[in-house]
Protein backbone atom coordinates (compact mmCIF):
# COMPACT_ATOMS: atom_id res chain seq x y z
CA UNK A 1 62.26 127.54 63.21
CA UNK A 2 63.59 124.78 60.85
CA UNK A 3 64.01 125.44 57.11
CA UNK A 4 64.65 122.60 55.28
CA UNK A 5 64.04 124.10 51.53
CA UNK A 6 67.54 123.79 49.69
CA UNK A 7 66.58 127.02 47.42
CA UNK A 8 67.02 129.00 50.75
CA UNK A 9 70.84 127.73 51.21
CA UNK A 10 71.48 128.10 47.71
CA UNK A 11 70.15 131.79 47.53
CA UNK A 12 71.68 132.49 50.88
CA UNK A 13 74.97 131.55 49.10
CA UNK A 14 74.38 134.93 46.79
CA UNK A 15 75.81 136.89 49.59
CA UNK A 16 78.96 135.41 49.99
CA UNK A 17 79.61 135.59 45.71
CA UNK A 18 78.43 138.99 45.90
CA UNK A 19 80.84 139.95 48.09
CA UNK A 20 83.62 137.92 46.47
CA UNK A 21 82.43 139.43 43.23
CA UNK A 22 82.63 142.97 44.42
CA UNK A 23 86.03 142.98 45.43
CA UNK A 24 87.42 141.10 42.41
CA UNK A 25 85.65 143.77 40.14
CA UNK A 26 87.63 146.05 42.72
CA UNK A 27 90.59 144.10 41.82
CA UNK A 28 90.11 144.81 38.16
CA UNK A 29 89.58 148.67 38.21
CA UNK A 30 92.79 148.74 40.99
CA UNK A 31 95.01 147.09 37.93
CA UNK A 32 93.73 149.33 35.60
CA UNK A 33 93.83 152.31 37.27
CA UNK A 34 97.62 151.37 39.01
CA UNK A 35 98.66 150.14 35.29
CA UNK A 36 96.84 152.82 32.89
CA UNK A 37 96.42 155.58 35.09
CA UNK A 38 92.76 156.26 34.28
CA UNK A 39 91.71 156.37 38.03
CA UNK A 40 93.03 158.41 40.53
CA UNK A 41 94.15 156.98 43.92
CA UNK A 42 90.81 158.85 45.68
CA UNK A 43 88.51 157.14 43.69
CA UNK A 44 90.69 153.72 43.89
CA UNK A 45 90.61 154.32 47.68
CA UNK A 46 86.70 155.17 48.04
CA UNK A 47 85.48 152.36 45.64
CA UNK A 48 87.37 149.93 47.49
CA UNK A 49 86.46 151.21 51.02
CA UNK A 50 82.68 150.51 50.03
CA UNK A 51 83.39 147.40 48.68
CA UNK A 52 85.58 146.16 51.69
CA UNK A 53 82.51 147.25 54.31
CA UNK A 54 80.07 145.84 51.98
CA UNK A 55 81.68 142.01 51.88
CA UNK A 56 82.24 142.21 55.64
CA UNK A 57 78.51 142.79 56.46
CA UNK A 58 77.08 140.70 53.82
CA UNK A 59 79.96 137.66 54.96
CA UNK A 60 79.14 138.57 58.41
CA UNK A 61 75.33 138.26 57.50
CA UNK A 62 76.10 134.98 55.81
CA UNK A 63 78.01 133.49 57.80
CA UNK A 64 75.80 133.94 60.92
CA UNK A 65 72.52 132.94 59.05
CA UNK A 66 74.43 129.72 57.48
CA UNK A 67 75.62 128.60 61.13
CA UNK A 68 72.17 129.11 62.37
CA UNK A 69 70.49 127.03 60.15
CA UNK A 70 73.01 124.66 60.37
CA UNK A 71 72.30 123.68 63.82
CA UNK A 72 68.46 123.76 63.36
CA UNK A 73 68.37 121.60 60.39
CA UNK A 74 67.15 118.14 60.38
CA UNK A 75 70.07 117.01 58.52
CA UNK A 76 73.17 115.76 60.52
CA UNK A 77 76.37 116.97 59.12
CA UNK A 78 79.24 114.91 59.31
CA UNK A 79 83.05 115.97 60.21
CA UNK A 80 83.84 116.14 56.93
CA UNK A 81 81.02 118.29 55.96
CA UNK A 82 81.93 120.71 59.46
CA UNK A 83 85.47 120.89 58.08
CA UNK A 84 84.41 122.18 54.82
CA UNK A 85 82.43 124.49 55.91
CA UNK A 86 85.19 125.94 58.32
CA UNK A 87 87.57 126.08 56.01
CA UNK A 88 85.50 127.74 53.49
CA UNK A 89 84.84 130.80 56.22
CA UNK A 90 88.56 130.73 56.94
CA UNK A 91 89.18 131.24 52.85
CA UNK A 92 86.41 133.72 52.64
CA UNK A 93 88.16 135.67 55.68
CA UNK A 94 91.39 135.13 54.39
CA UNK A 95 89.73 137.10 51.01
CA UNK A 96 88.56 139.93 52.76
CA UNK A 97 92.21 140.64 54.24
CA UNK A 98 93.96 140.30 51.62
CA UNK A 99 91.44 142.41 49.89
CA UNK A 100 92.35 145.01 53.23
CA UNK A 101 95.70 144.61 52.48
CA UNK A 102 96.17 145.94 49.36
CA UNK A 103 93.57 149.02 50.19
CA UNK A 104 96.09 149.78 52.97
CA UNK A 105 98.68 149.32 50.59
CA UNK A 106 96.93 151.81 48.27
CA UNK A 107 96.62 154.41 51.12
CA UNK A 108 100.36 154.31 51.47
CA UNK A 109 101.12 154.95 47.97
CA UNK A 110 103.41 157.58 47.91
CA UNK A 111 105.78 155.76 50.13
CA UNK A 112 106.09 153.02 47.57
CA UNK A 113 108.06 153.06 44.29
CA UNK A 114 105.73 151.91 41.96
CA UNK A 115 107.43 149.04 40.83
CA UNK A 116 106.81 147.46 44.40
CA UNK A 117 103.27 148.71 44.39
CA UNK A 118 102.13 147.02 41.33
CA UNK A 119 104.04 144.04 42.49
CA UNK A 120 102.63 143.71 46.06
CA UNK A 121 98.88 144.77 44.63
CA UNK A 122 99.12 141.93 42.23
CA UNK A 123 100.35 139.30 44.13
CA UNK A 124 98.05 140.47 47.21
CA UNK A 125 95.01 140.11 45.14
CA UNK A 126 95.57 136.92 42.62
CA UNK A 127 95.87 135.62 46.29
CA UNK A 128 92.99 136.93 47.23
CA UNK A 129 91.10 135.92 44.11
CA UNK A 130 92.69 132.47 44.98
CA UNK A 131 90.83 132.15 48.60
CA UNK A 132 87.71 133.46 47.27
CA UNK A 133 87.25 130.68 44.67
CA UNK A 134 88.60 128.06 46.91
CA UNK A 135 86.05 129.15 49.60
CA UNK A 136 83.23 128.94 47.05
CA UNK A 137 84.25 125.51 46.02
CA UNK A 138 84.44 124.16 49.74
CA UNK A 139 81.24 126.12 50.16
CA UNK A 140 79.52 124.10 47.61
CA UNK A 141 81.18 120.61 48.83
CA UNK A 142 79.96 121.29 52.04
CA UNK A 143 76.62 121.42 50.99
CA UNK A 144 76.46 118.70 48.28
CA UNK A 145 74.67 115.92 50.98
CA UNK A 146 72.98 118.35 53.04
CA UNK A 147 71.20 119.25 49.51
CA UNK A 148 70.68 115.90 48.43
CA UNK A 149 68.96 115.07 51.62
CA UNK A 150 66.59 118.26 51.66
CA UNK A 151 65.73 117.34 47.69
CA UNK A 152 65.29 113.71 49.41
CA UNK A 153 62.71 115.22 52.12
CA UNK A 154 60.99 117.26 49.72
CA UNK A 155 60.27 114.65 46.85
CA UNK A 156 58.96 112.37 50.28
CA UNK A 157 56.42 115.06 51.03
CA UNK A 158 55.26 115.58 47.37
CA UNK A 159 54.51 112.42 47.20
CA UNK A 160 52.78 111.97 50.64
CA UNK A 161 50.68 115.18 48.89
CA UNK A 162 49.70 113.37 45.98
CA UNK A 163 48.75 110.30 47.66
CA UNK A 164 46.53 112.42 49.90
CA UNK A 165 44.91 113.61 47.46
CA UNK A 166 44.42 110.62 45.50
CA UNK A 167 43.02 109.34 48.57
CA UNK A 168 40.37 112.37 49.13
CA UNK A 169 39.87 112.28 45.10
CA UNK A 170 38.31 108.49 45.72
CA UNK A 171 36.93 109.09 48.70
CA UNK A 172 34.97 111.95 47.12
CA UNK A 173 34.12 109.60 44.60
CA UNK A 174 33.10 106.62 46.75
CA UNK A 175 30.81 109.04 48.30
CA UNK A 176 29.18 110.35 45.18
CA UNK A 177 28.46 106.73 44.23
CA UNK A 178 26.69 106.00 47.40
CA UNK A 179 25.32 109.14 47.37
CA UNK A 180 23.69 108.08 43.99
CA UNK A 181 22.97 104.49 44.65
CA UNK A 182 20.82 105.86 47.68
CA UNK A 183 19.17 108.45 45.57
CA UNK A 184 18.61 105.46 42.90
CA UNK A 185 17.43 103.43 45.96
CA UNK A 186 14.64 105.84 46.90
CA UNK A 187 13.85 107.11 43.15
CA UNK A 188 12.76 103.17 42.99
CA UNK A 189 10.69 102.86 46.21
CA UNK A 190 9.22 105.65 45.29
CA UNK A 191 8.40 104.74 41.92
CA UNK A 192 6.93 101.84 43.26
CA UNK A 193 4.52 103.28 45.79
CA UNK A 194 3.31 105.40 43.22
CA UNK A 195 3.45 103.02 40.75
CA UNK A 196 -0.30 103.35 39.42
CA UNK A 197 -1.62 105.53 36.30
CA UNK A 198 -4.08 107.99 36.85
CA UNK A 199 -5.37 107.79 32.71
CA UNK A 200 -5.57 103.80 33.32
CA UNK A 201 -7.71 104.17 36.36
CA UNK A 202 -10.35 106.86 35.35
CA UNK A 203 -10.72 104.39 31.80
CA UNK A 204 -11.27 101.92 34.63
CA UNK A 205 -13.84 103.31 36.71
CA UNK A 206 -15.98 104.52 33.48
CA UNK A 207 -16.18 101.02 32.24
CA UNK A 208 -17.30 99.68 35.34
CA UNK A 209 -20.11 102.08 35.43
């Protein structure tokens, strides 16, 4: 199965931001809740637990459906496109650990001062935040001239569509017009072989008798 359609790579692309967006909301409520307070390590812990299984399935779902398609598509990636792509998995990988990282961090919170746990959850997740945006950008590189030559493909075939039917739209019409000249045609011999008037020839036949 080839799919060519560049909506399908751009909507398959959802499930790597949604799980890049998941665990920098994550992120957010960890600073809050370290900084303010207003969440208490078990929920901190549980939300991001969720989060972290939810970005490796959807990555893993990604990532395995992207490489798939990759290899059945029409389009011939170059090196450069290959590299982006890899390094945009590593970045997207390197996310998710860092994203680990601080929820194992987190589990070992009473062993920390928490100077050094604010410090080592910040820093662990602006770098996170880091590899998730530069994995989305080499995601998108990657796929700038595989796009271009899908919307390329596409605007070929709509116009192979339109000239088809421009060619069955005369072709019906060509057809009607022979159709009519033959009717026309027939209407005529017809009119011909029955050409005489019945009122003209009874007048005729009384006057000759």
């Amino acid at each position: 199965m080839k799919n060519n359609n560049p909506k399908f790579y751009t909507r398959l692309k959802y499930l790597a931001t949604i799980s890049s967006t998941l665990l920098s909301i994550w992120f957010v409520l960890l600073i809050i809740g370290v900084f303010k307070n207003s969440l208490s390590w078990t929920v901190l812990i549980a939300i991001g637990s969720a989060f972290a299984f939810i970005t490796l399935i959807s990555l893993a779902i990604y990532f395995y459906l992207r490489f798939k398609f990759m290899h059945q598509s029409q389009y011939e990636h170059t090196k450069k496109d290959l590299l982006k792509w890899s390094l945009a998995m590593i970045s997207y990988s390197l996310g998710w650990l860092f994203a680990i990282i601080n929820l194992m961090v987190i589990l070992a919170h009473d062993k920390i001062s928490i100077l050094n746990l604010k410090i080592i959850l910040i820093v662990m997740g602006i770098i996170m935040l880091i590899f998730f945006v530069l994995a989305s950008i080499l995601e998108m590189m990657s796929r700038i001239n595989e796009h271009s030559f899908f919307n390329q493909q596409e605007y070929k075939m709509l116009q192979e569509q339109k000239k088809r039917k421009k060619k069955d739209i005369i072709s019906n019409e060509i057809l009607s017009t022979e159709t009519h000249n033959h009717r026309t045609k027939e209407a005529e011999i017809f009119l011909k072989k029955n050409n005489k008037n019945p009122f003209t020839d009874e007048n005729n036949r009384k006057e000759g008798e």
